[in-house]
PDB file of N, CA and C in Angstrom:
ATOM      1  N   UNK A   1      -9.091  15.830  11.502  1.00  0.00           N
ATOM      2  CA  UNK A   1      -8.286  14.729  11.019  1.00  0.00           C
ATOM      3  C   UNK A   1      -8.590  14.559   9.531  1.00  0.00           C
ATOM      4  N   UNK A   2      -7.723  14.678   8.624  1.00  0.00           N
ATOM      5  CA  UNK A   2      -7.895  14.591   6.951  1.00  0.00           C
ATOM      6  C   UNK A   2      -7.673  12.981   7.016  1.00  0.00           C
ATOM      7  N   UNK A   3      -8.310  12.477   5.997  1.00  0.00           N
ATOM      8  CA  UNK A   3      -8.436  10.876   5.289  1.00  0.00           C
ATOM      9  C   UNK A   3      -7.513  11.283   4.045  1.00  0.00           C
ATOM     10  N   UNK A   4      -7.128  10.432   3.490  1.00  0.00           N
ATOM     11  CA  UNK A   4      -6.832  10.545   1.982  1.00  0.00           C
ATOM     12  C   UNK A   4      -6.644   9.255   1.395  1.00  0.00           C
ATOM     13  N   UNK A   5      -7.525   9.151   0.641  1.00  0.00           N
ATOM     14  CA  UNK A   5      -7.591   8.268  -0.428  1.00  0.00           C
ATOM     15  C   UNK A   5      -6.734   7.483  -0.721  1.00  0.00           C
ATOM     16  N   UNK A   6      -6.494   5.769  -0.801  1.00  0.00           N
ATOM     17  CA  UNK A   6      -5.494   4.973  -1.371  1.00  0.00           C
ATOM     18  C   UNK A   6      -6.250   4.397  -2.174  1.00  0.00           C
ATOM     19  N   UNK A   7      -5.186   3.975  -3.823  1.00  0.00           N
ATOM     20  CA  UNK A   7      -6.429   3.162  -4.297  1.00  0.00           C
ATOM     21  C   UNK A   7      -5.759   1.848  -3.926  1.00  0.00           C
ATOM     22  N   UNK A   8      -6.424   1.066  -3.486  1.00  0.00           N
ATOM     23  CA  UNK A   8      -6.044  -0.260  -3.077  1.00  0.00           C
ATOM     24  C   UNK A   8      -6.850  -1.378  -3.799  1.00  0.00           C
ATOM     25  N   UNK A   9      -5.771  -2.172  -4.418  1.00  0.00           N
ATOM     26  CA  UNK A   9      -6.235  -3.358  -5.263  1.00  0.00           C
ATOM     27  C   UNK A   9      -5.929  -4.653  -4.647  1.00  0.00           C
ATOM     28  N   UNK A  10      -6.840  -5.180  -4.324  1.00  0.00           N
ATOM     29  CA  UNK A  10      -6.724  -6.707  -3.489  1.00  0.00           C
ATOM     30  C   UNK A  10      -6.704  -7.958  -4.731  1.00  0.00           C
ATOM     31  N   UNK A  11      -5.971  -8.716  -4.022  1.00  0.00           N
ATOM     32  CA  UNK A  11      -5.678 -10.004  -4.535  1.00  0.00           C
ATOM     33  C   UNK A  11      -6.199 -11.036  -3.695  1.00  0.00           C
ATOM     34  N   UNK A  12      -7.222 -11.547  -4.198  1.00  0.00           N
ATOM     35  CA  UNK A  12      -7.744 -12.645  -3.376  1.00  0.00           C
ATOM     36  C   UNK A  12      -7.451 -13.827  -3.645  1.00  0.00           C
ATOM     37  N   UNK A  13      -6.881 -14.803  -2.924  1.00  0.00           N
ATOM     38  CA  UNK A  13      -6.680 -15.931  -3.247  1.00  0.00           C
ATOM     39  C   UNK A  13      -7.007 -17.081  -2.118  1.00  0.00           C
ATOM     40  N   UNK A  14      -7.456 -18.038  -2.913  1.00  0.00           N
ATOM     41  CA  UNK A  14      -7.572 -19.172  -1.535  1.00  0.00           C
ATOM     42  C   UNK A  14      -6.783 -20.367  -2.283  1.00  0.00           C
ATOM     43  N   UNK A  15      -5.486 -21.234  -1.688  1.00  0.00           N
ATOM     44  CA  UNK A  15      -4.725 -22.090  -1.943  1.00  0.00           C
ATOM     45  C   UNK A  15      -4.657 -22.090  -3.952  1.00  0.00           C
ATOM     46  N   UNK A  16      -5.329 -22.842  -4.183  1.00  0.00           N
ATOM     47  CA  UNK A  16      -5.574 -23.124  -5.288  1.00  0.00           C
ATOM     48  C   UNK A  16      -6.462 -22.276  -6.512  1.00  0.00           C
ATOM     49  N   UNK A  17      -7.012 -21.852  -5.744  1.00  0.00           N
ATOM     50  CA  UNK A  17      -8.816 -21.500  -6.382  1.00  0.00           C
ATOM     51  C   UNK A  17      -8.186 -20.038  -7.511  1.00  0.00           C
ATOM     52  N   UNK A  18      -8.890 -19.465  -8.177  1.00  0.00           N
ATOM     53  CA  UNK A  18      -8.414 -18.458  -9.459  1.00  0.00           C
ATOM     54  C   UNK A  18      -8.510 -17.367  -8.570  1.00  0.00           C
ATOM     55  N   UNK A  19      -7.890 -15.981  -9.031  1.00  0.00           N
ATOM     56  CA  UNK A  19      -7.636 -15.039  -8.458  1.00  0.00           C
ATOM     57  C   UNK A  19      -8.464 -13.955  -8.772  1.00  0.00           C
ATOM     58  N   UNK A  20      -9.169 -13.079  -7.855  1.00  0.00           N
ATOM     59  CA  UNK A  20     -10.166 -12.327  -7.913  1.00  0.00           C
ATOM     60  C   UNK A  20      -9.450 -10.748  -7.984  1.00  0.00           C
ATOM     61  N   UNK A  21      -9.807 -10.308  -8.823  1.00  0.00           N
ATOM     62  CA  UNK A  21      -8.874  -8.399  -8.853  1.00  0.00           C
ATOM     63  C   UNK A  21     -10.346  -7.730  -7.935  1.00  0.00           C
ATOM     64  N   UNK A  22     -10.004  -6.759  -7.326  1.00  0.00           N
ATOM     65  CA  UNK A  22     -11.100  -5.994  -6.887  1.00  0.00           C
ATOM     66  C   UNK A  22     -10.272  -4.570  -6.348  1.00  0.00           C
ATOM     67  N   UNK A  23     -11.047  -3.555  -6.915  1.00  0.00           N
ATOM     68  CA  UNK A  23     -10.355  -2.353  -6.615  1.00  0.00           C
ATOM     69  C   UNK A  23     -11.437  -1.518  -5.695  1.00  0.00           C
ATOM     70  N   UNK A  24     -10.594  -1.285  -4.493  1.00  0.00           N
ATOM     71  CA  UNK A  24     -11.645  -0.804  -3.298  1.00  0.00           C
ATOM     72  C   UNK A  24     -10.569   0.874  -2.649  1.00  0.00           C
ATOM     73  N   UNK A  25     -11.527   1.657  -2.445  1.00  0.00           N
ATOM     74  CA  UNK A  25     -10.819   2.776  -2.086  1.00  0.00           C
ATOM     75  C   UNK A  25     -10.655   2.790  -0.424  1.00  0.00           C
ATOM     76  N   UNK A  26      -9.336   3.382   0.052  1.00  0.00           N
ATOM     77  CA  UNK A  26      -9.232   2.916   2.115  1.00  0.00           C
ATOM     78  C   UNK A  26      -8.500   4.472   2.341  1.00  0.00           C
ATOM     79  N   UNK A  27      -9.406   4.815   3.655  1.00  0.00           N
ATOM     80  CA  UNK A  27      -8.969   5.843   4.103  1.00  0.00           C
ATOM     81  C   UNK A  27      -7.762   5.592   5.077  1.00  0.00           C
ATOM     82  N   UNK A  28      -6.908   6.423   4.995  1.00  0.00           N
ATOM     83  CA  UNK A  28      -6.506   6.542   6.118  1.00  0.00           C
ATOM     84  C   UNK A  28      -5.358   7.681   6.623  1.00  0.00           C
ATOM     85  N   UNK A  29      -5.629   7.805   7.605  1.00  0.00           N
ATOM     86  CA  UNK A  29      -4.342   8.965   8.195  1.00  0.00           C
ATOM     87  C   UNK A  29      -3.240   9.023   8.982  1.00  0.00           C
ATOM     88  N   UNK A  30      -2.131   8.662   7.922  1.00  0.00           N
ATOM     89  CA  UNK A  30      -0.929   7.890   8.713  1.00  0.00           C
ATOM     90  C   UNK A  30       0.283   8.951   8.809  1.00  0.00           C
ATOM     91  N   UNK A  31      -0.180  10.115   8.308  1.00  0.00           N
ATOM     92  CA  UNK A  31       1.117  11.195   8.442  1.00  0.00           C
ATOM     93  C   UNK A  31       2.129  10.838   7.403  1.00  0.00           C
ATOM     94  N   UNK A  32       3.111  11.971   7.557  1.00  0.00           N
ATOM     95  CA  UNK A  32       4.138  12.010   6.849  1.00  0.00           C
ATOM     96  C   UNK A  32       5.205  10.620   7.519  1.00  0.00           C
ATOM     97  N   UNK A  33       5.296  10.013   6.367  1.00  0.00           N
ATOM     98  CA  UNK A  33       5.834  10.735   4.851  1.00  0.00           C
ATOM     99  C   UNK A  33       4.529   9.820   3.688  1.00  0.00           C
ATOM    100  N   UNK A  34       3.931   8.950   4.302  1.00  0.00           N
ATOM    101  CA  UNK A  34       2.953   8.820   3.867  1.00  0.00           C
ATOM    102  C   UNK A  34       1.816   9.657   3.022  1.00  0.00           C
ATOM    103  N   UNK A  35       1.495  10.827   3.831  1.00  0.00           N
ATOM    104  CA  UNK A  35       0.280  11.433   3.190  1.00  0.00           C
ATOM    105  C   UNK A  35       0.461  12.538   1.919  1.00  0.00           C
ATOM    106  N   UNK A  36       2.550  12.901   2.490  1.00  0.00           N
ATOM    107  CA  UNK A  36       2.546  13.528   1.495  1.00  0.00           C
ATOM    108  C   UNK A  36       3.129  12.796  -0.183  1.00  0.00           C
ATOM    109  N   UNK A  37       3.830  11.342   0.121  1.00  0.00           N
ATOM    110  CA  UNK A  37       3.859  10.474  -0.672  1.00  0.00           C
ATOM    111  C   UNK A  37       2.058  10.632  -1.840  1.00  0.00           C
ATOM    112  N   UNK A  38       1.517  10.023  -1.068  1.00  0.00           N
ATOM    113  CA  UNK A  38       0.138  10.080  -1.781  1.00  0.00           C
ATOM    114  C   UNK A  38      -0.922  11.095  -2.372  1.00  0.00           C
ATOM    115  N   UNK A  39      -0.249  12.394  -2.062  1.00  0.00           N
ATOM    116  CA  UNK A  39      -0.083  13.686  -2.435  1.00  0.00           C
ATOM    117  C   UNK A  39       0.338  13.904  -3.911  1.00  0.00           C
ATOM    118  N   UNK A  40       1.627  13.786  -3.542  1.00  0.00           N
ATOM    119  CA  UNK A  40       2.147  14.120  -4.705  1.00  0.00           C
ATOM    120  C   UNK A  40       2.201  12.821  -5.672  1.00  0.00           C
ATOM    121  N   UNK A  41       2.354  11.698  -5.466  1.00  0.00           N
ATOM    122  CA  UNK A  41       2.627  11.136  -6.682  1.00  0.00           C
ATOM    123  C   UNK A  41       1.283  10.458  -7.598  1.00  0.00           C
ATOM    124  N   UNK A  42       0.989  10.415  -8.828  1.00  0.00           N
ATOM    125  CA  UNK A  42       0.172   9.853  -9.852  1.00  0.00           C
ATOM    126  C   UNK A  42      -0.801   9.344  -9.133  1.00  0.00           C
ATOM    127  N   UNK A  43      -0.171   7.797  -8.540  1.00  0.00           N
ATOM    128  CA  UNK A  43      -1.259   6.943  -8.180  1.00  0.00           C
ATOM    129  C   UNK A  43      -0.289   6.161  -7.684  1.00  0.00           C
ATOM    130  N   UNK A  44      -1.275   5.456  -6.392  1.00  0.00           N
ATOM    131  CA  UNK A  44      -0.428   4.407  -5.495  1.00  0.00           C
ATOM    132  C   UNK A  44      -1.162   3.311  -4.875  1.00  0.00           C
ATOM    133  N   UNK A  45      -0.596   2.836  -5.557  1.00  0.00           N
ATOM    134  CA  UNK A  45      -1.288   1.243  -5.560  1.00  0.00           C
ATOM    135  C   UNK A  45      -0.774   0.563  -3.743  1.00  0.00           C
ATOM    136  N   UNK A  46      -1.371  -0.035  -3.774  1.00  0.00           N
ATOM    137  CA  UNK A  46      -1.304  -1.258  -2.436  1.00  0.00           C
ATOM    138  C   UNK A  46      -1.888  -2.260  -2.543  1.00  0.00           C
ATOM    139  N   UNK A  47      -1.025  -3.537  -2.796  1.00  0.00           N
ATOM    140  CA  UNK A  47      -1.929  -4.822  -3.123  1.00  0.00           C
ATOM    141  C   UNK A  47      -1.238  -5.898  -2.225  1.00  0.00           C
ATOM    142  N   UNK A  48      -2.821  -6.547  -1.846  1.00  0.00           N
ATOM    143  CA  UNK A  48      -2.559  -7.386  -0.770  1.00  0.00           C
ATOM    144  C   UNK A  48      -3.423  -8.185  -0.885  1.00  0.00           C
ATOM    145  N   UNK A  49      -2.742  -9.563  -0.069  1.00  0.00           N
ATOM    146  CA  UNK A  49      -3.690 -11.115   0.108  1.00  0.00           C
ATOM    147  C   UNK A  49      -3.427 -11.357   1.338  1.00  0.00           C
ATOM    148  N   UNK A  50      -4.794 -11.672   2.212  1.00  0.00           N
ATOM    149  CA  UNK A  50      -5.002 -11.934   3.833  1.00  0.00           C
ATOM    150  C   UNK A  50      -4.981 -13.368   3.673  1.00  0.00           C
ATOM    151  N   UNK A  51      -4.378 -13.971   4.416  1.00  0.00           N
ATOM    152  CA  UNK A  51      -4.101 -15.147   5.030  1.00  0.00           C
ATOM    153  C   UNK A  51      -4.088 -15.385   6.154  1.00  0.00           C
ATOM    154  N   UNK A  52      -5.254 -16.036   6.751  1.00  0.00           N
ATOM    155  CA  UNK A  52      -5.590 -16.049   8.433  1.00  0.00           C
ATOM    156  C   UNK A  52      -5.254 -14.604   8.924  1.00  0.00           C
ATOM    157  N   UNK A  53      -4.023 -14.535   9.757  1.00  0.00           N
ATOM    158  CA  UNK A  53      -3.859 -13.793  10.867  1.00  0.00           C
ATOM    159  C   UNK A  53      -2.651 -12.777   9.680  1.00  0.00           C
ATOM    160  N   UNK A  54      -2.273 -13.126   8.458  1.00  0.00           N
ATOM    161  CA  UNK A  54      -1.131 -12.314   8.165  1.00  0.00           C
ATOM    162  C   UNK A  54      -1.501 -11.575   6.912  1.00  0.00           C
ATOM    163  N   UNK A  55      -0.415 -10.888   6.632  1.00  0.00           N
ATOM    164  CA  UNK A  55      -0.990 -10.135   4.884  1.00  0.00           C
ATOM    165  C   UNK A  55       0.210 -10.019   4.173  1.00  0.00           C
ATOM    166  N   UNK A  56      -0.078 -10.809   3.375  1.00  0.00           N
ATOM    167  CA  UNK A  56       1.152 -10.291   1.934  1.00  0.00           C
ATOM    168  C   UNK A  56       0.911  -9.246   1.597  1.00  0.00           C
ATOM    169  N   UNK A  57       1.967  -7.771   1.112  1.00  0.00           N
ATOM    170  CA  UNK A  57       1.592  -6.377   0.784  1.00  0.00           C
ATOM    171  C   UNK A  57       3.131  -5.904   0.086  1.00  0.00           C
ATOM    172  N   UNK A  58       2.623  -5.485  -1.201  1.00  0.00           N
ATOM    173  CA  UNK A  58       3.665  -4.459  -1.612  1.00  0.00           C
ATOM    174  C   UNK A  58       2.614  -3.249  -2.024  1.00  0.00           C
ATOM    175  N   UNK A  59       4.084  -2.262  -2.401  1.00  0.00           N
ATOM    176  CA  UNK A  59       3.137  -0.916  -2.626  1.00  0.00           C
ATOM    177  C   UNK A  59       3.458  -0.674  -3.643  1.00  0.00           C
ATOM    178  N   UNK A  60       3.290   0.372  -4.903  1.00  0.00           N
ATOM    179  CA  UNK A  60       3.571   0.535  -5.848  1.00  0.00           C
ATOM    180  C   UNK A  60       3.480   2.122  -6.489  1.00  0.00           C
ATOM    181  N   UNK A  61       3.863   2.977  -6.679  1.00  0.00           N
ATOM    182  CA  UNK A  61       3.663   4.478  -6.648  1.00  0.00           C
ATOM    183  C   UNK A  61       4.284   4.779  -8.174  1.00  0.00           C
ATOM    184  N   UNK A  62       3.570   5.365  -8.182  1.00  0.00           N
ATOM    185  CA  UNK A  62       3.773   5.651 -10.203  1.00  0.00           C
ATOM    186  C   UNK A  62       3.564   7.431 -10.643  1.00  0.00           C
ATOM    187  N   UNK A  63       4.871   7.646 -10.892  1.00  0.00           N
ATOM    188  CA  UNK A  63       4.263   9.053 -11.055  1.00  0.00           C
ATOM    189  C   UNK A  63       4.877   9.528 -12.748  1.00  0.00           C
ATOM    190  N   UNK A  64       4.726  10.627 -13.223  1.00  0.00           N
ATOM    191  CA  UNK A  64       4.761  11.125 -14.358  1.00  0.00           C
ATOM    192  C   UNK A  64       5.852  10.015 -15.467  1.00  0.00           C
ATOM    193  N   UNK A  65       6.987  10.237 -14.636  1.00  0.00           N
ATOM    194  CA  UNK A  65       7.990   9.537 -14.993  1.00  0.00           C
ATOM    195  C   UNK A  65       8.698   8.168 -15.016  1.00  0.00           C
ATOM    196  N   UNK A  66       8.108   8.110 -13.389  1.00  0.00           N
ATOM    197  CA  UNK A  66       9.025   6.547 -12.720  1.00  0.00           C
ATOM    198  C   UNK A  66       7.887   5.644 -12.022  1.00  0.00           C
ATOM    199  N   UNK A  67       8.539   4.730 -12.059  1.00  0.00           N
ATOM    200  CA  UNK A  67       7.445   3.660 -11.227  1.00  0.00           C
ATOM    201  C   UNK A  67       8.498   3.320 -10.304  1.00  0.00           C
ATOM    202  N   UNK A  68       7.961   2.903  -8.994  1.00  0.00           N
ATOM    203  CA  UNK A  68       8.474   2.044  -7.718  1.00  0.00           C
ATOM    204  C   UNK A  68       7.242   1.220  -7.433  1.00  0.00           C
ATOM    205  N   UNK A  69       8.508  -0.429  -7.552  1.00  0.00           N
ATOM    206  CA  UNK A  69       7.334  -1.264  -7.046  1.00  0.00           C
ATOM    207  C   UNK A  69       8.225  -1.961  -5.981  1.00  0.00           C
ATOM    208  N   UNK A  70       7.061  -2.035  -4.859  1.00  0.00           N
ATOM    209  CA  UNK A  70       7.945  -1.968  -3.295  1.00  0.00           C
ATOM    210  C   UNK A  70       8.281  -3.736  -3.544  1.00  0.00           C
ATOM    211  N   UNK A  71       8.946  -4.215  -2.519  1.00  0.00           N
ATOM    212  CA  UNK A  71       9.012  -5.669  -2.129  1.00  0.00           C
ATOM    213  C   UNK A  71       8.015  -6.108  -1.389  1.00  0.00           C
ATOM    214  N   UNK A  72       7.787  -7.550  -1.416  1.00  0.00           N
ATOM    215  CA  UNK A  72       6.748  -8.117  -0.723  1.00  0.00           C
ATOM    216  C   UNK A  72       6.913  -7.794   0.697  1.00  0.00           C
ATOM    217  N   UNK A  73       6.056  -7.633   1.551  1.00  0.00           N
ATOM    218  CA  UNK A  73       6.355  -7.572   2.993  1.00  0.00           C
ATOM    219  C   UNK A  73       5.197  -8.851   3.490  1.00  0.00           C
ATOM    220  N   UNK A  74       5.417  -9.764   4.679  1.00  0.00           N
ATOM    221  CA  UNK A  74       4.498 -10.112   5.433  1.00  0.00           C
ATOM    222  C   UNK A  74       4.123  -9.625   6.732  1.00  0.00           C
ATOM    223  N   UNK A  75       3.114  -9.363   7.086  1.00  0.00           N
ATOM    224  CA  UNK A  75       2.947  -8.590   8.399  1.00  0.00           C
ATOM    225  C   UNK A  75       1.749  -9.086   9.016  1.00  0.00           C
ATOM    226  N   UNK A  76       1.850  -8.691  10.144  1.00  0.00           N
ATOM    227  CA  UNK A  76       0.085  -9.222  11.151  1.00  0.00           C
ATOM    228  C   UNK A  76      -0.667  -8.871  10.438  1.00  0.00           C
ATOM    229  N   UNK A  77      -2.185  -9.257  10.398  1.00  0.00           N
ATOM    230  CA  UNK A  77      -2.986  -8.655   9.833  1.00  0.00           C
ATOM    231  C   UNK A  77      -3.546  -7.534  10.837  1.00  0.00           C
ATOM    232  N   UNK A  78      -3.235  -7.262  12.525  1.00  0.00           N
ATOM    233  CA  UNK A  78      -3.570  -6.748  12.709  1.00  0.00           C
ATOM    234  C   UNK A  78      -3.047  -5.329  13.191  1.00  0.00           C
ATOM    235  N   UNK A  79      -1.962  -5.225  12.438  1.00  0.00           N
ATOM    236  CA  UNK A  79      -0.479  -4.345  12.106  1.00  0.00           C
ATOM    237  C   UNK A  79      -0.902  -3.538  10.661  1.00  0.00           C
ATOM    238  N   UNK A  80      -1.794  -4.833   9.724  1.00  0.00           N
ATOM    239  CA  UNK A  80      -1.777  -3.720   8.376  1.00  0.00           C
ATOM    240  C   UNK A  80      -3.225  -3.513   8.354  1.00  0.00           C
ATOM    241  N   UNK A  81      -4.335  -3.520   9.497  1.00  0.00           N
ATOM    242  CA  UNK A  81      -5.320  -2.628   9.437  1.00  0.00           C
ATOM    243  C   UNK A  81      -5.212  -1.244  10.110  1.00  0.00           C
ATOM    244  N   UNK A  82      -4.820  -1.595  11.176  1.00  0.00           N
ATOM    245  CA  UNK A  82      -4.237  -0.103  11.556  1.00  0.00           C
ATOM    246  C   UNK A  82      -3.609   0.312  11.193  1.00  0.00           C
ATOM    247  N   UNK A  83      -2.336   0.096   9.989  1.00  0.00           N
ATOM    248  CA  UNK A  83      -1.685   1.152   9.064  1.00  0.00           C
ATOM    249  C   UNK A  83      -1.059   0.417   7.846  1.00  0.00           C
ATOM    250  N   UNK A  84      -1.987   0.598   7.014  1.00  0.00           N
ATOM    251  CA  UNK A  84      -1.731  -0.302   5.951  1.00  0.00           C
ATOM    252  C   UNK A  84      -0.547   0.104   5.162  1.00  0.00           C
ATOM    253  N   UNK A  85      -0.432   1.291   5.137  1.00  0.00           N
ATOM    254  CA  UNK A  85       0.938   1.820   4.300  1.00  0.00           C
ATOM    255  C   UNK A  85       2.265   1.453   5.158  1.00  0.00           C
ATOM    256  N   UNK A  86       2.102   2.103   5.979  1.00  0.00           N
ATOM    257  CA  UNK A  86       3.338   1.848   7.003  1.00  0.00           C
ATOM    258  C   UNK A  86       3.753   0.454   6.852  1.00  0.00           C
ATOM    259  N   UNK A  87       2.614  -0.592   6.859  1.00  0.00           N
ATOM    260  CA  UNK A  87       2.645  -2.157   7.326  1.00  0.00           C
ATOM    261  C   UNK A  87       3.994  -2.353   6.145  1.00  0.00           C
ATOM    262  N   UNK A  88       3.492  -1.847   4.731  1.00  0.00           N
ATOM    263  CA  UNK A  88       4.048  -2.431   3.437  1.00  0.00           C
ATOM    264  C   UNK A  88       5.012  -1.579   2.844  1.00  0.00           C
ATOM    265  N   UNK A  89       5.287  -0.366   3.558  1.00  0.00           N
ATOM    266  CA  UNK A  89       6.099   0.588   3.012  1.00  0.00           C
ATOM    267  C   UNK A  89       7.169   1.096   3.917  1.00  0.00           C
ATOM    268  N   UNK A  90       8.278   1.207   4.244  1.00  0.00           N
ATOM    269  CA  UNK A  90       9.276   1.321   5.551  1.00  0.00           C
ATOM    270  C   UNK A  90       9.357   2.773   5.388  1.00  0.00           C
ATOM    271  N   UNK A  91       9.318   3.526   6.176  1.00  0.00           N
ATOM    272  CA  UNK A  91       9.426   5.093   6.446  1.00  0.00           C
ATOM    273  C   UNK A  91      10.500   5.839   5.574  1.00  0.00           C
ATOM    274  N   UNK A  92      11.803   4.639   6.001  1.00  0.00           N
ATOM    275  CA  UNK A  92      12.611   5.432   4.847  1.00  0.00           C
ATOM    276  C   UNK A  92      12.595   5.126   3.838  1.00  0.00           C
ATOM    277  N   UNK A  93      11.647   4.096   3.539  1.00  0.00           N
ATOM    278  CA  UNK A  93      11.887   3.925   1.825  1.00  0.00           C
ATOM    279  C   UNK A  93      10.829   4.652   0.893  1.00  0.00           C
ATOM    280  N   UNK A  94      10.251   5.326   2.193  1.00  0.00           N
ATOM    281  CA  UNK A  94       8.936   6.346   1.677  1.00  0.00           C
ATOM    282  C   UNK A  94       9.530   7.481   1.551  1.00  0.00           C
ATOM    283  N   UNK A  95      10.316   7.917   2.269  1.00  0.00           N
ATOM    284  CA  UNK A  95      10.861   9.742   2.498  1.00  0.00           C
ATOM    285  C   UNK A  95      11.848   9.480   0.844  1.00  0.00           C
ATOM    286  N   UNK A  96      12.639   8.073   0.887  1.00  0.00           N
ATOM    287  CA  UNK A  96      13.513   8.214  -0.813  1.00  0.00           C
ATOM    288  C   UNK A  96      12.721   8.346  -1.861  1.00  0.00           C
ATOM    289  N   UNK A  97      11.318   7.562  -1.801  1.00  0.00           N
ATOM    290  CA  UNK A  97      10.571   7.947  -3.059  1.00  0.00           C
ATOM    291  C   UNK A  97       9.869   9.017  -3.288  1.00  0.00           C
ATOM    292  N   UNK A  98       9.666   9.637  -2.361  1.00  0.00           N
ATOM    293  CA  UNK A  98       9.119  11.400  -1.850  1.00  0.00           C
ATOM    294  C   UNK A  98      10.208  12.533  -2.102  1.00  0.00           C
ATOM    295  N   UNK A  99      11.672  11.931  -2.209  1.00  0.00           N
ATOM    296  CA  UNK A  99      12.152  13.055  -2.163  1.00  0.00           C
ATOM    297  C   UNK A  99      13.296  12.927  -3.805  1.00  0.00           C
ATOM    298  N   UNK A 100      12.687  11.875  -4.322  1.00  0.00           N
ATOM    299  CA  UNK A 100      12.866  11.907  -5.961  1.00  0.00           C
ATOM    300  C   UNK A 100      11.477  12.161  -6.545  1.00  0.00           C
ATOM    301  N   UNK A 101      10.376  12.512  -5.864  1.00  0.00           N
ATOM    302  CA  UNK A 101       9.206  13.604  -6.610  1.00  0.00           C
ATOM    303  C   UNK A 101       9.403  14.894  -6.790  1.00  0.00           C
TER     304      UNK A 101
END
């Protein structure tokens, strides 16, 4: 089973309180079109804020030329530990940005 690297930048926030950046690296192996998304392009961001049981998440993929920055998604939180890309990224909107690389 291959891992591959996301760099994932969290946004921490509690109601009010100032916002914490922290850049943490997450394995995971979610298949195509995912792995080859993160393959080929520059760098791909995933940033997210946990709230109880849910997670705010967009994704963001940046390569030579173009940037895509996904829309907010909310999802279970226990939907975007077991697949954090998938949670914030819709399959086909992964295979369109994979297949303008």
């Amino acid at each position: 089973m291959k891992y591959l690297i996301i760099l994932v930048i969290t946004l921490i926030s509690f109601s009010n309180q100032a916002q914490a950046n922290t850049t943490i690296k997450l394995d995971t192996d979610e298949g195509y079109p995912y792995k080859n998304l993160i393959n080929k392009a520059q760098r791909v961001e995933l940033r997210y804020v946990e709230n109880d049981h849910k997670v705010t998440c967009k994704v963001s993929v940046q390569t030579l030329h173009n940037q895509y920055m996904g829309k907010e998604q909310t999802v279970s939180a226990k939907q975007f530990k077991k697949q954090p890309m998938a949670a914030c990224l819709t399959r086909i909107k992964a295979k369109q940005i994979l297949n303008m690389l």
